[in-house]
C-alpha atoms as a PDB file:
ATOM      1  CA  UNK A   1     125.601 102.063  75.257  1.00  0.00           C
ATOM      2  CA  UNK A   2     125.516  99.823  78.338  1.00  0.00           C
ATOM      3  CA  UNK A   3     124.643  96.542  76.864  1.00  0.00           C
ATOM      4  CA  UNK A   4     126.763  97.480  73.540  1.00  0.00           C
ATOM      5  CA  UNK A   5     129.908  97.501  76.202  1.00  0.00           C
ATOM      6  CA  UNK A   6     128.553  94.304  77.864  1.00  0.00           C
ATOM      7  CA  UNK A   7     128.130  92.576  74.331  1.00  0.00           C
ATOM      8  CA  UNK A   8     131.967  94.033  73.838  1.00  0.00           C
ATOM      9  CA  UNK A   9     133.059  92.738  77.113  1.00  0.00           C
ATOM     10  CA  UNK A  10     131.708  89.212  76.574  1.00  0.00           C
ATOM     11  CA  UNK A  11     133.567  89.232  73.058  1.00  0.00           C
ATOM     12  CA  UNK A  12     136.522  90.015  74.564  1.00  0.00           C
ATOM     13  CA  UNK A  13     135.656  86.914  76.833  1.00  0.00           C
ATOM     14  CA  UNK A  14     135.388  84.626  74.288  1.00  0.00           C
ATOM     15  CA  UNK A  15     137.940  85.301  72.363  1.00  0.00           C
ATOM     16  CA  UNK A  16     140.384  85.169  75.551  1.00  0.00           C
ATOM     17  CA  UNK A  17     139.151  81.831  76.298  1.00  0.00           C
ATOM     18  CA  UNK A  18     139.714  80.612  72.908  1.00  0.00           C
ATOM     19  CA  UNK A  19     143.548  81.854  73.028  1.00  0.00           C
ATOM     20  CA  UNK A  20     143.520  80.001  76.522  1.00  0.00           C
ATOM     21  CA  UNK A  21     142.131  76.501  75.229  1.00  0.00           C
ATOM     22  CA  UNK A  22     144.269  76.518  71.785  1.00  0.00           C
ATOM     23  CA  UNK A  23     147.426  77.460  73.757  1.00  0.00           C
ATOM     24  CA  UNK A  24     146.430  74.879  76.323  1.00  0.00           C
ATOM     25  CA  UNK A  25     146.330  72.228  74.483  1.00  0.00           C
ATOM     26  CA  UNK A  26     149.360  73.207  72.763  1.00  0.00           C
ATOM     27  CA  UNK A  27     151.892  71.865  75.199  1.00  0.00           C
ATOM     28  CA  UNK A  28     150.408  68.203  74.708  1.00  0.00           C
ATOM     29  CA  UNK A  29     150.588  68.557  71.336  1.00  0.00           C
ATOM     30  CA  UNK A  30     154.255  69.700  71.501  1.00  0.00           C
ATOM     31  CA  UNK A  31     154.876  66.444  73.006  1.00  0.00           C
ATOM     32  CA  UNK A  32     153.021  64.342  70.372  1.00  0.00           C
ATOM     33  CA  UNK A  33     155.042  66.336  67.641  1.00  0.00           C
ATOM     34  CA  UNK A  34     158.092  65.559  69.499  1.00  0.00           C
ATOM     35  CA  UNK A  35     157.756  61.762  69.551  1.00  0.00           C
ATOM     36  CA  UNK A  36     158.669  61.845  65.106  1.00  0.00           C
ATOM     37  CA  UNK A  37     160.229  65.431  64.618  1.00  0.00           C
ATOM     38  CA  UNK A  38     163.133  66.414  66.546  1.00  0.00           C
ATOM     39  CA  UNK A  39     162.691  69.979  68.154  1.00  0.00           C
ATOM     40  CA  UNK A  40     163.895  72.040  65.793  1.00  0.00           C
ATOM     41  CA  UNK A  41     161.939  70.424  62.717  1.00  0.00           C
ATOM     42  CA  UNK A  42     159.087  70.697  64.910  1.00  0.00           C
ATOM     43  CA  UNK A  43     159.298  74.099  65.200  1.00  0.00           C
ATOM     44  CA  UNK A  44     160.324  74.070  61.402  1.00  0.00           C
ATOM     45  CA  UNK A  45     157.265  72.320  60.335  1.00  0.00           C
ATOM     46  CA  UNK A  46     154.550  74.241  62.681  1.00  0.00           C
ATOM     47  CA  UNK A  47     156.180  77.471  61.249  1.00  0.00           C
ATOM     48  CA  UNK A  48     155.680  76.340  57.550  1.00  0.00           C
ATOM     49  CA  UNK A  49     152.315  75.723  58.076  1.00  0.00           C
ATOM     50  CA  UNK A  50     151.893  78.919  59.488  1.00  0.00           C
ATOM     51  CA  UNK A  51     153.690  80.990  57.163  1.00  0.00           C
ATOM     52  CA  UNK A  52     151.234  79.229  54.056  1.00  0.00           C
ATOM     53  CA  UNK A  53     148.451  80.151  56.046  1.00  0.00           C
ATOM     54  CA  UNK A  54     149.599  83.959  56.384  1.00  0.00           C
ATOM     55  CA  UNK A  55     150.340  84.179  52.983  1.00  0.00           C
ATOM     56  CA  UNK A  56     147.191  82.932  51.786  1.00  0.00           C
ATOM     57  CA  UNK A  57     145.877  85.985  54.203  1.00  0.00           C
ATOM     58  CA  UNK A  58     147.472  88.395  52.831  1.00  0.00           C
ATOM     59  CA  UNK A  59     146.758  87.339  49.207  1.00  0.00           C
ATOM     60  CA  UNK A  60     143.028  87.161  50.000  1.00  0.00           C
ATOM     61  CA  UNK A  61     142.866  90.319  52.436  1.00  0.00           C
ATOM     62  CA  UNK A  62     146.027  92.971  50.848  1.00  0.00           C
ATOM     63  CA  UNK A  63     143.678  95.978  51.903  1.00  0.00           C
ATOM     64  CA  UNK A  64     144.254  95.108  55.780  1.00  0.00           C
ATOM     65  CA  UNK A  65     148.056  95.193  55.579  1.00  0.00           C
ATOM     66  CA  UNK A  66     149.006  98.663  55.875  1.00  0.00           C
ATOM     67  CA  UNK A  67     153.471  99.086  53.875  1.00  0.00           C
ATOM     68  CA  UNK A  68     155.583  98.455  56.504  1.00  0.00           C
ATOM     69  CA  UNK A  69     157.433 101.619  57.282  1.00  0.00           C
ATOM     70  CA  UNK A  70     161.692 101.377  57.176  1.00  0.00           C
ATOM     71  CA  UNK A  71     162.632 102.196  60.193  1.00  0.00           C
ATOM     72  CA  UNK A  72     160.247  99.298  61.801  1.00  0.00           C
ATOM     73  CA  UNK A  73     161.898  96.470  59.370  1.00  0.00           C
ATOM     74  CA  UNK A  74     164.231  95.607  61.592  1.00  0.00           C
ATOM     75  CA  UNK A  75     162.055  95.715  64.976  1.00  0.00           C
ATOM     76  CA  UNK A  76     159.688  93.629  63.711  1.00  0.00           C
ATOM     77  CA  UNK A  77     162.406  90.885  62.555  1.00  0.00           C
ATOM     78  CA  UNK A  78     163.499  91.342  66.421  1.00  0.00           C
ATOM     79  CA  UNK A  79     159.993  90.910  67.685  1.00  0.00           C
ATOM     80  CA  UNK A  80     159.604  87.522  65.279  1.00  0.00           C
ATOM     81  CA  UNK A  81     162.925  86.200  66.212  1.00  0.00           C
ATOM     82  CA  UNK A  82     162.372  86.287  69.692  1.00  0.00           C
ATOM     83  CA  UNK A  83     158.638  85.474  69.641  1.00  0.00           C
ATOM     84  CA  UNK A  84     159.005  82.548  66.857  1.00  0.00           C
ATOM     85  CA  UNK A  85     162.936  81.389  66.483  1.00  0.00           C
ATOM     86  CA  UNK A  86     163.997  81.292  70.458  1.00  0.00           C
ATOM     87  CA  UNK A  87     160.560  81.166  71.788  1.00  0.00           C
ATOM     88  CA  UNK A  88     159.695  77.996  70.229  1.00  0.00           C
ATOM     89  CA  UNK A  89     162.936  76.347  70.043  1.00  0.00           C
ATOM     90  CA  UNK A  90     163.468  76.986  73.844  1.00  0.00           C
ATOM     91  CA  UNK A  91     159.607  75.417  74.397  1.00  0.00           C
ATOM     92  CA  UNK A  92     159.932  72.437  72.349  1.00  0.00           C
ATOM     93  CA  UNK A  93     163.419  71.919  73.557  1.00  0.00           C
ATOM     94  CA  UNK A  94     162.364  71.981  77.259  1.00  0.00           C
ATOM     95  CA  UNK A  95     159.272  69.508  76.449  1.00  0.00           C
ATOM     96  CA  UNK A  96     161.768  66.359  75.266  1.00  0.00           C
ATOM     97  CA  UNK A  97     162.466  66.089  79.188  1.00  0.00           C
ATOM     98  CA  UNK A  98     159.530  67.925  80.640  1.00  0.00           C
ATOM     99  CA  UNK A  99     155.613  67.353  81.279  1.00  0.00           C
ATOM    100  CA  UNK A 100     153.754  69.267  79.053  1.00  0.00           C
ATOM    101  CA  UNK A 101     152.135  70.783  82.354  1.00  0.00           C
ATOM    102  CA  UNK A 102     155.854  71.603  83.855  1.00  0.00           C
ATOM    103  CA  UNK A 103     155.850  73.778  81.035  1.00  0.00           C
ATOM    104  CA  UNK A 104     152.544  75.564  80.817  1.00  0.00           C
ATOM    105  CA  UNK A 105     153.217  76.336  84.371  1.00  0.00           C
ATOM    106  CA  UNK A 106     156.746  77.819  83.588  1.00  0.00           C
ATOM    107  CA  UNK A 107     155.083  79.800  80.812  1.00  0.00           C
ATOM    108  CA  UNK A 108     152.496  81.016  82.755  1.00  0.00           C
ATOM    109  CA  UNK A 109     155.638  83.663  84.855  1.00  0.00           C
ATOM    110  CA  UNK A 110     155.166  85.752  81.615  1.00  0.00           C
ATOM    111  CA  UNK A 111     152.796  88.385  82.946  1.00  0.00           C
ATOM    112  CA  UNK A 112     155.520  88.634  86.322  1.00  0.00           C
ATOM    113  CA  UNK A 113     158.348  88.746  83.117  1.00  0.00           C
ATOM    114  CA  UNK A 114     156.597  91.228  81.415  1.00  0.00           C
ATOM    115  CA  UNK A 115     156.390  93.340  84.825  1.00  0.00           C
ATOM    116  CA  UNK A 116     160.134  92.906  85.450  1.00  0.00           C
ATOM    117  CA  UNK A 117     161.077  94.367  81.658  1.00  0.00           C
ATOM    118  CA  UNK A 118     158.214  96.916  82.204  1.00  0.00           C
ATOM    119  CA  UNK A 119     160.079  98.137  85.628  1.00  0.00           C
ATOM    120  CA  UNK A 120     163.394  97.928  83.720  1.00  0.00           C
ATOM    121  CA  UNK A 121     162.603  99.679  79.943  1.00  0.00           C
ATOM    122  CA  UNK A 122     159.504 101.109  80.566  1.00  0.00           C
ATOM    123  CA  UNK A 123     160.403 102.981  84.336  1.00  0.00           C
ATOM    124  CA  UNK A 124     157.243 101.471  85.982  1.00  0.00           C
ATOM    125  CA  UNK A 125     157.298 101.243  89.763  1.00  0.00           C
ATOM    126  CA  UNK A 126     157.122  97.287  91.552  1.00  0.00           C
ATOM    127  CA  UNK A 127     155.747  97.545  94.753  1.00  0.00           C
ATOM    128  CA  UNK A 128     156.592  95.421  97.536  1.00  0.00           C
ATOM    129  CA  UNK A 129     153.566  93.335  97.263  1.00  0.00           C
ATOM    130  CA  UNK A 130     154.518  92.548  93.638  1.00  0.00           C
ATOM    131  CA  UNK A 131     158.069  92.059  94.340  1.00  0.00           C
ATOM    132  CA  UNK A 132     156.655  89.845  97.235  1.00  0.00           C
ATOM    133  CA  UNK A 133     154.445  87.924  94.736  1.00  0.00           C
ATOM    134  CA  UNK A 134     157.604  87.449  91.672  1.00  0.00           C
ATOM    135  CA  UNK A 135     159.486  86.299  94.648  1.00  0.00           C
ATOM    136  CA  UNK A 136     156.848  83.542  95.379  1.00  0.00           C
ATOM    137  CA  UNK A 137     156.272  82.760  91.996  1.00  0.00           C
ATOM    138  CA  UNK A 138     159.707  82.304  90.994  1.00  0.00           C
ATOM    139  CA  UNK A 139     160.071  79.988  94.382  1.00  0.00           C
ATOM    140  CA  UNK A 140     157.433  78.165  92.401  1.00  0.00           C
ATOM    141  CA  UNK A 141     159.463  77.694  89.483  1.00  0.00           C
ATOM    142  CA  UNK A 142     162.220  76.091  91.027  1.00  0.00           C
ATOM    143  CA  UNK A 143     160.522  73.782  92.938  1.00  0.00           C
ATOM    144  CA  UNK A 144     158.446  72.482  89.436  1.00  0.00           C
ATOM    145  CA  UNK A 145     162.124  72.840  87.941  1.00  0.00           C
ATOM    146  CA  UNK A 146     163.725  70.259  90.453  1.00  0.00           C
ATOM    147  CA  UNK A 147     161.298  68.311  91.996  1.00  0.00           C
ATOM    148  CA  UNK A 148     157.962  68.226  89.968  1.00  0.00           C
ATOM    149  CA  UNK A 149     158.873  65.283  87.811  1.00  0.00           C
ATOM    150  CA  UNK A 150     158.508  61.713  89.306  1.00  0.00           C
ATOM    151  CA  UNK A 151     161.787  60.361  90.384  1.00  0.00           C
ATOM    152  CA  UNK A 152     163.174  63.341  88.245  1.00  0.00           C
ATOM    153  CA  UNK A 153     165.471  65.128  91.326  1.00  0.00           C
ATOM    154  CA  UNK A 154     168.304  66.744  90.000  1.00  0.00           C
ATOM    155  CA  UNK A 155     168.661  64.944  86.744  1.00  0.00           C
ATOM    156  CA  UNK A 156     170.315  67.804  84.754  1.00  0.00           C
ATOM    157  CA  UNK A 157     168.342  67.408  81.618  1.00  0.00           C
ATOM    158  CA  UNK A 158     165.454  68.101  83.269  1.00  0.00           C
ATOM    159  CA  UNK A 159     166.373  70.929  84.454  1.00  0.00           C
ATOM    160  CA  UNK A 160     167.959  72.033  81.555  1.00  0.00           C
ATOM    161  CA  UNK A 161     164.708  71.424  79.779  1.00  0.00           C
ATOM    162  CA  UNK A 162     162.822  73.862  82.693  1.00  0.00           C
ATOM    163  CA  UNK A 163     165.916  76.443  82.285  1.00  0.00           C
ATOM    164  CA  UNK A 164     164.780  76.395  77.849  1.00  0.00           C
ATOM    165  CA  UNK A 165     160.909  77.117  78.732  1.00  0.00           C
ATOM    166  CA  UNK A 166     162.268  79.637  81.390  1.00  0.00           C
ATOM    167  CA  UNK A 167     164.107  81.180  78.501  1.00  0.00           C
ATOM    168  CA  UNK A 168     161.005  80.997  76.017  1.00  0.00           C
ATOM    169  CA  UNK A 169     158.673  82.539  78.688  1.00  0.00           C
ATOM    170  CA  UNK A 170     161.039  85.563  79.079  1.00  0.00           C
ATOM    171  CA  UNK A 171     161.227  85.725  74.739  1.00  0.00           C
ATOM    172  CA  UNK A 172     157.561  85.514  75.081  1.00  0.00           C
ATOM    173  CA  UNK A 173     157.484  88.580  77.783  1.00  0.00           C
ATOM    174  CA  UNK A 174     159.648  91.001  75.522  1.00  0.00           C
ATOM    175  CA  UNK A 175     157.392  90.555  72.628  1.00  0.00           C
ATOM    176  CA  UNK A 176     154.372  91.243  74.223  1.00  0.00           C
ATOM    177  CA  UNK A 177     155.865  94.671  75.210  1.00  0.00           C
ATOM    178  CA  UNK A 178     157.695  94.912  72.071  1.00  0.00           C
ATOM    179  CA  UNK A 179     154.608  94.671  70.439  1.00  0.00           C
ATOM    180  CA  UNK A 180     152.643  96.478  72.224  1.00  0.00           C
ATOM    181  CA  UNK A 181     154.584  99.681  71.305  1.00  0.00           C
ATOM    182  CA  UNK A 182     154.211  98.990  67.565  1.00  0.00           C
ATOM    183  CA  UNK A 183     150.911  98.315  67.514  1.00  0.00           C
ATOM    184  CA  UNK A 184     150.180 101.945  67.608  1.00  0.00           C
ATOM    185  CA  UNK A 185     150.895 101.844  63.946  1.00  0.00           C
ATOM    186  CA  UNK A 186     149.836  98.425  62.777  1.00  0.00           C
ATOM    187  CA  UNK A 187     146.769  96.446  63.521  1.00  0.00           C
ATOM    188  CA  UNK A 188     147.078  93.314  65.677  1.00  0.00           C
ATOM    189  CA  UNK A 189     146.488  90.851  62.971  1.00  0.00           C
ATOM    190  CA  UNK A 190     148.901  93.175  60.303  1.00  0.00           C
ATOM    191  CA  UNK A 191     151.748  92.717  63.067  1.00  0.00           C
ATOM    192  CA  UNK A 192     151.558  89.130  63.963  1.00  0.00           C
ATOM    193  CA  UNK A 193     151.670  88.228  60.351  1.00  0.00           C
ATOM    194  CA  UNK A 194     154.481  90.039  60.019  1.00  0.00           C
ATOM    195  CA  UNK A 195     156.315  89.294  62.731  1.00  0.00           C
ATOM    196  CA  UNK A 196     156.220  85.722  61.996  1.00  0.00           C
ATOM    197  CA  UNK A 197     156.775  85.813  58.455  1.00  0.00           C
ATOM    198  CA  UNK A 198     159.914  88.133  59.087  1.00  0.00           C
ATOM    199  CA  UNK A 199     160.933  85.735  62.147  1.00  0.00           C
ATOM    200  CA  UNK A 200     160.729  82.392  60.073  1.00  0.00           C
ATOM    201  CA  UNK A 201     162.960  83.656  57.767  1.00  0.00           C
ATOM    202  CA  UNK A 202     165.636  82.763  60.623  1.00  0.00           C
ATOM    203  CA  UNK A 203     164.984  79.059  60.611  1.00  0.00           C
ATOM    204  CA  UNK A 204     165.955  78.565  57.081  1.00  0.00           C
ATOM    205  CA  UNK A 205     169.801  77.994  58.080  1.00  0.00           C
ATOM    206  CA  UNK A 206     168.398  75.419  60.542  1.00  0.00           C
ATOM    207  CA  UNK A 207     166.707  73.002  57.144  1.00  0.00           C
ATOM    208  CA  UNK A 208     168.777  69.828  56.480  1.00  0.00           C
ATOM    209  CA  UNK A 209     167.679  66.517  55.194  1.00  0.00           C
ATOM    210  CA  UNK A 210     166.370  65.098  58.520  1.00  0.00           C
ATOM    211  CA  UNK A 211     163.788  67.238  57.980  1.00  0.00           C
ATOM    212  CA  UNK A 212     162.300  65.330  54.946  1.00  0.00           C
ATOM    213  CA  UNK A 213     163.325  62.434  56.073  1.00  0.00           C
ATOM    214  CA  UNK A 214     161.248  63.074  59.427  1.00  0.00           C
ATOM    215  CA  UNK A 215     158.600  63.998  57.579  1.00  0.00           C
ATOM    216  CA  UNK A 216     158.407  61.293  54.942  1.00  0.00           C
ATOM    217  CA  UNK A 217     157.611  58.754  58.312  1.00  0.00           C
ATOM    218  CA  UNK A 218     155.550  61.143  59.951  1.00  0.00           C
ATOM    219  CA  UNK A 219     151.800  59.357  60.970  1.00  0.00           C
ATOM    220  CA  UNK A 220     148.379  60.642  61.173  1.00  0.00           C
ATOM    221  CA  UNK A 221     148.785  62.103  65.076  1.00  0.00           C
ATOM    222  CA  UNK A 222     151.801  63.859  64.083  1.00  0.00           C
ATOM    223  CA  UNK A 223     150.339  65.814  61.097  1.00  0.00           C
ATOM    224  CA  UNK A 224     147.366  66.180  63.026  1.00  0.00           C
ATOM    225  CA  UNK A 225     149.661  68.100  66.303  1.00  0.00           C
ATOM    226  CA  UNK A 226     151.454  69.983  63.400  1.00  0.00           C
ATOM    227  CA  UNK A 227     148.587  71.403  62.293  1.00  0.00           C
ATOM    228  CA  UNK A 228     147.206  72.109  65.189  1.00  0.00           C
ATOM    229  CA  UNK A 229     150.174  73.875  66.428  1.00  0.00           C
ATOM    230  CA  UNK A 230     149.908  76.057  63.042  1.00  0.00           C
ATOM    231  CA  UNK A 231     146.788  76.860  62.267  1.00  0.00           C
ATOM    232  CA  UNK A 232     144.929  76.881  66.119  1.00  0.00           C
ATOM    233  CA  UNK A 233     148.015  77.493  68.265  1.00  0.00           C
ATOM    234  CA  UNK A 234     149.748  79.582  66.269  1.00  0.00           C
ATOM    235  CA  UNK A 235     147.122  81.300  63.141  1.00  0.00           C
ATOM    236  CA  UNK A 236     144.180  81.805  65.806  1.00  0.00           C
ATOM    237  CA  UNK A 237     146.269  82.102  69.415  1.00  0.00           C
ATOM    238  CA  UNK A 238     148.645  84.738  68.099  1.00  0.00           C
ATOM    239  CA  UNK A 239     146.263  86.870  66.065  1.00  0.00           C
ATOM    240  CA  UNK A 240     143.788  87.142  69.289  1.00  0.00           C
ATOM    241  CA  UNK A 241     146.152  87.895  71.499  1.00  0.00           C
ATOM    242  CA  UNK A 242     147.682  91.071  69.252  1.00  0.00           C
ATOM    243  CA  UNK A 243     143.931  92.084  68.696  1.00  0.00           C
ATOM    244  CA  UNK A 244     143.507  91.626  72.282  1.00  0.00           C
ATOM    245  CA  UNK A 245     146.410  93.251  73.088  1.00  0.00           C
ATOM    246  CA  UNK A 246     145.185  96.923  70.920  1.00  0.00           C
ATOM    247  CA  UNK A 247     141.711  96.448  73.168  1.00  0.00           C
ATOM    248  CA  UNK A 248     143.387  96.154  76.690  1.00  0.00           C
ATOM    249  CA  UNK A 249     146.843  96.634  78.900  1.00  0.00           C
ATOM    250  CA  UNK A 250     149.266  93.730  78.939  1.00  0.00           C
ATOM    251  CA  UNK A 251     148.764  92.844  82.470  1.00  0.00           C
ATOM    252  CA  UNK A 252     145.056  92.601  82.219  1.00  0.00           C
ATOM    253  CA  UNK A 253     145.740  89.783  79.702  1.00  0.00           C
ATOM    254  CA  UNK A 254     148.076  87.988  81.405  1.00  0.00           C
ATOM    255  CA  UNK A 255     145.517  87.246  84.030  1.00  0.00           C
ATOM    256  CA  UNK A 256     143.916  85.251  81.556  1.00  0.00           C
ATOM    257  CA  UNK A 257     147.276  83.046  80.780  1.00  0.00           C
ATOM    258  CA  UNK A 258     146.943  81.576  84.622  1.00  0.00           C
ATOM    259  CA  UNK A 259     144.223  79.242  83.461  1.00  0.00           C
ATOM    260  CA  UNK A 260     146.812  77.653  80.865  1.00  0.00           C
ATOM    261  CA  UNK A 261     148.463  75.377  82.862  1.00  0.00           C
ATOM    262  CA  UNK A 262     145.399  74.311  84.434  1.00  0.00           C
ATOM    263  CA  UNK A 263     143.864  73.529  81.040  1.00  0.00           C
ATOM    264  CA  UNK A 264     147.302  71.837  79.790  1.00  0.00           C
ATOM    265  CA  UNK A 265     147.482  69.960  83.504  1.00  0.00           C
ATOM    266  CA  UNK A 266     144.131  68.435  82.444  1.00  0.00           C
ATOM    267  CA  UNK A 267     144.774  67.857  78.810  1.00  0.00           C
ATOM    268  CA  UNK A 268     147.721  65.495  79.325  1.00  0.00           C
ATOM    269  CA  UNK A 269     146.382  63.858  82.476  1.00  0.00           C
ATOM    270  CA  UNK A 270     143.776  62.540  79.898  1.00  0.00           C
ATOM    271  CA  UNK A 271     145.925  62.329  76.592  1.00  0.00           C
ATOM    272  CA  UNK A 272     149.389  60.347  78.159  1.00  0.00           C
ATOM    273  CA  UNK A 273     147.875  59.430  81.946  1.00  0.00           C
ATOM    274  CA  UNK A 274     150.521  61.868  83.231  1.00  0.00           C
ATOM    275  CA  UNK A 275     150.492  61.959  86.804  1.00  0.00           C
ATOM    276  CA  UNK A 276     151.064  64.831  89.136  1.00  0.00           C
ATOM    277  CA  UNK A 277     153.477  64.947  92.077  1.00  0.00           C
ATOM    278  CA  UNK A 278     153.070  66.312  95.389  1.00  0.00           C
ATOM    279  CA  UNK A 279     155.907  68.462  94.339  1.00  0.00           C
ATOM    280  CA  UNK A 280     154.526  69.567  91.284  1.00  0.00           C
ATOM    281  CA  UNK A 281     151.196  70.304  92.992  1.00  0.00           C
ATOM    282  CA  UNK A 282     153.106  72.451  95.841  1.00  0.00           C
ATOM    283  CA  UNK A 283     154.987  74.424  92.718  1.00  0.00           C
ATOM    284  CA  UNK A 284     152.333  75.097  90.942  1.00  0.00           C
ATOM    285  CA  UNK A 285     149.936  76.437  94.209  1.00  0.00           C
ATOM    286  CA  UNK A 286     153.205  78.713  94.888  1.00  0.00           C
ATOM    287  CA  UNK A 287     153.365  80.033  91.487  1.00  0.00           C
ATOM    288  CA  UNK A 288     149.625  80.215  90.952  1.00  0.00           C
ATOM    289  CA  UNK A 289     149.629  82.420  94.198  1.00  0.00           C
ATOM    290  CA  UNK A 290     152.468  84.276  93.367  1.00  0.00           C
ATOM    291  CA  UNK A 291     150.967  85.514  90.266  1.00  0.00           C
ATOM    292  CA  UNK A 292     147.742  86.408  92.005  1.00  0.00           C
ATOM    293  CA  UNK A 293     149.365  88.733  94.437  1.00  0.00           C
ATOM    294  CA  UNK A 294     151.058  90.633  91.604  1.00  0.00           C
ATOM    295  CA  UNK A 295     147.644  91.415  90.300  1.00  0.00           C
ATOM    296  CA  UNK A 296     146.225  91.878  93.621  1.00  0.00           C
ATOM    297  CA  UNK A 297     146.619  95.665  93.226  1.00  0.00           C
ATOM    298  CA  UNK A 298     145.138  96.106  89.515  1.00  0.00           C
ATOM    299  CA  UNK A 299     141.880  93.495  90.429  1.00  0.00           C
ATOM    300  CA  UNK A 300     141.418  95.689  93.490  1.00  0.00           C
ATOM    301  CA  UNK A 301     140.805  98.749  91.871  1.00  0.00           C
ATOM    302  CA  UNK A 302     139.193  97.638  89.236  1.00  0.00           C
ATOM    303  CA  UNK A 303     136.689  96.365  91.691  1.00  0.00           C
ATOM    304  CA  UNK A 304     136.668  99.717  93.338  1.00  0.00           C
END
């Protein structure tokens, strides 16, 4: 039993660190997407090629997608429009005047998100160590908002752009506790095809003809970042994270999403020579410890 747990625990491992180094290298590849689509048909696009892949899942594997029941129709069209419509649009907004590492590092406040809505819907208790730690973290924020781009300062763009990744970290909060509830009845792949098939729906309205004409001009990198974004980012990150999700609690995971903007940090150092303020560096230390001392309490008895 002991080494079938180990071989379980590894799994679990592996397929975390997958999730981490697809969504890491997401954020660069938001910014490569962005330099021929505009945000929206980015988020278009990336959704279309998700969408063809889920489709072709569900023709190939019907047995392993229990009927949806009525009254969670409309639920799971919430959980997809905030997980897929504003979540995305508010990322790939925020990355036009943003470093893709800004943004991973914005992201990563999810877990202390996902605390906050847990305290608010869910009646769970914040100690003063984690409020201590969401204070910190959030300090973080605003410092990587204002000052972490290079001769950035107060340019209001930018930190309009920081405010829209803000805003798709807290969409990406409520439906990781959204869906946590429904996946008592659905498995974790079942509700993340779903949930993006029923949120996609919403960005029909947003199709026009700068779409195909975007498109039609689009080179080699850019399908390449599209289809990364869909099938690794998207296909792969989302389904391990649901699956993931069923196996353990939601702030066990988000330890996990800390080593994202690390990873992303790297990526585009390497990919577009970014480099890294002072600023950025002090941001990212204060949200990085922030989110450590909001975990302080669950890694400590875990160890005990």
């Amino acid at each position: 039993m002991k080494g079938q747990n180990d071989f379980s625990e590894w799994k679990f491992i592996l397929m975390m660190l997958v999730t981490i180094i697809v969504w890491g290298f997401a954020f660069p590849f938001i910014k490569i997407g962005l330099r021929e689509l505009s945000f929206i048909n980015l988020t278009i696009m990336r959704f279309f090629v998700v969408c063809c892949a889920f489709l072709l899942i569900i023709l190939l594997q019907k047995k392993r997608f229990p009927k949806i029941q009525k009254k969670d129709i409309i639920p799971i069209f919430i959980l997809g429009f905030s997980g897929v419509i504003i979540y995305h649009i508010g990322l790939n907004y925020g990355e036009q005047f943003i470093s893709p590492g800004t943004a991973s590092l914005i992201i990563a406040t999810i877990p202390i998100q996902i605390i906050i809505l847990a305290s608010i819907f869910l009646k769970e208790k914040i100690g003063l160590i984690k409020i201590l730690g969401i204070t910190i973290a959030l300090l973080g924020v605003l410092v990587i908002s204002i000052w972490g781009k290079k001769d950035a300062s107060l340019e209001i763009n930018y930190i309009l752009g920081a405010v829209a990744v803000l805003i798709a970290a807290l969409m990406g909060a409520i439906y990781t506790i959204a869906g946590k509830k429904l996946l008592d009845r659905y498995s974790g792949l079942s509700l993340t095809v779903y949930a993006i098939l029923f949120g996609s729906i919403g960005l029909i309205p947003f199709i026009n003809m700068s779409l195909f004409e975007q498109v039609s001009k689009m080179s080699i990198n850019g399908w390449f970042a599209i289809l990364f974004l869909g099938l690794c980012s998207t296909v792969i990150g989302y389904v391990i994270w649901y699956v993931a999700l069923k196996i353990k609690t939601a702030s066990e995971l988000g330890v996990y999403l800390y080593a994202i903007p690390v990873l992303s940090t790297i990526f585009s150092f390497f990919i577009f020579k970014e480099g890294i303020t002072l600023m950025f560096i002090i941001g990212g230390l204060l949200v990085i410890t922030g989110l450590v001392i909001v975990n302080r309490e669950r890694i400590n008895k875990k160890i005990d």
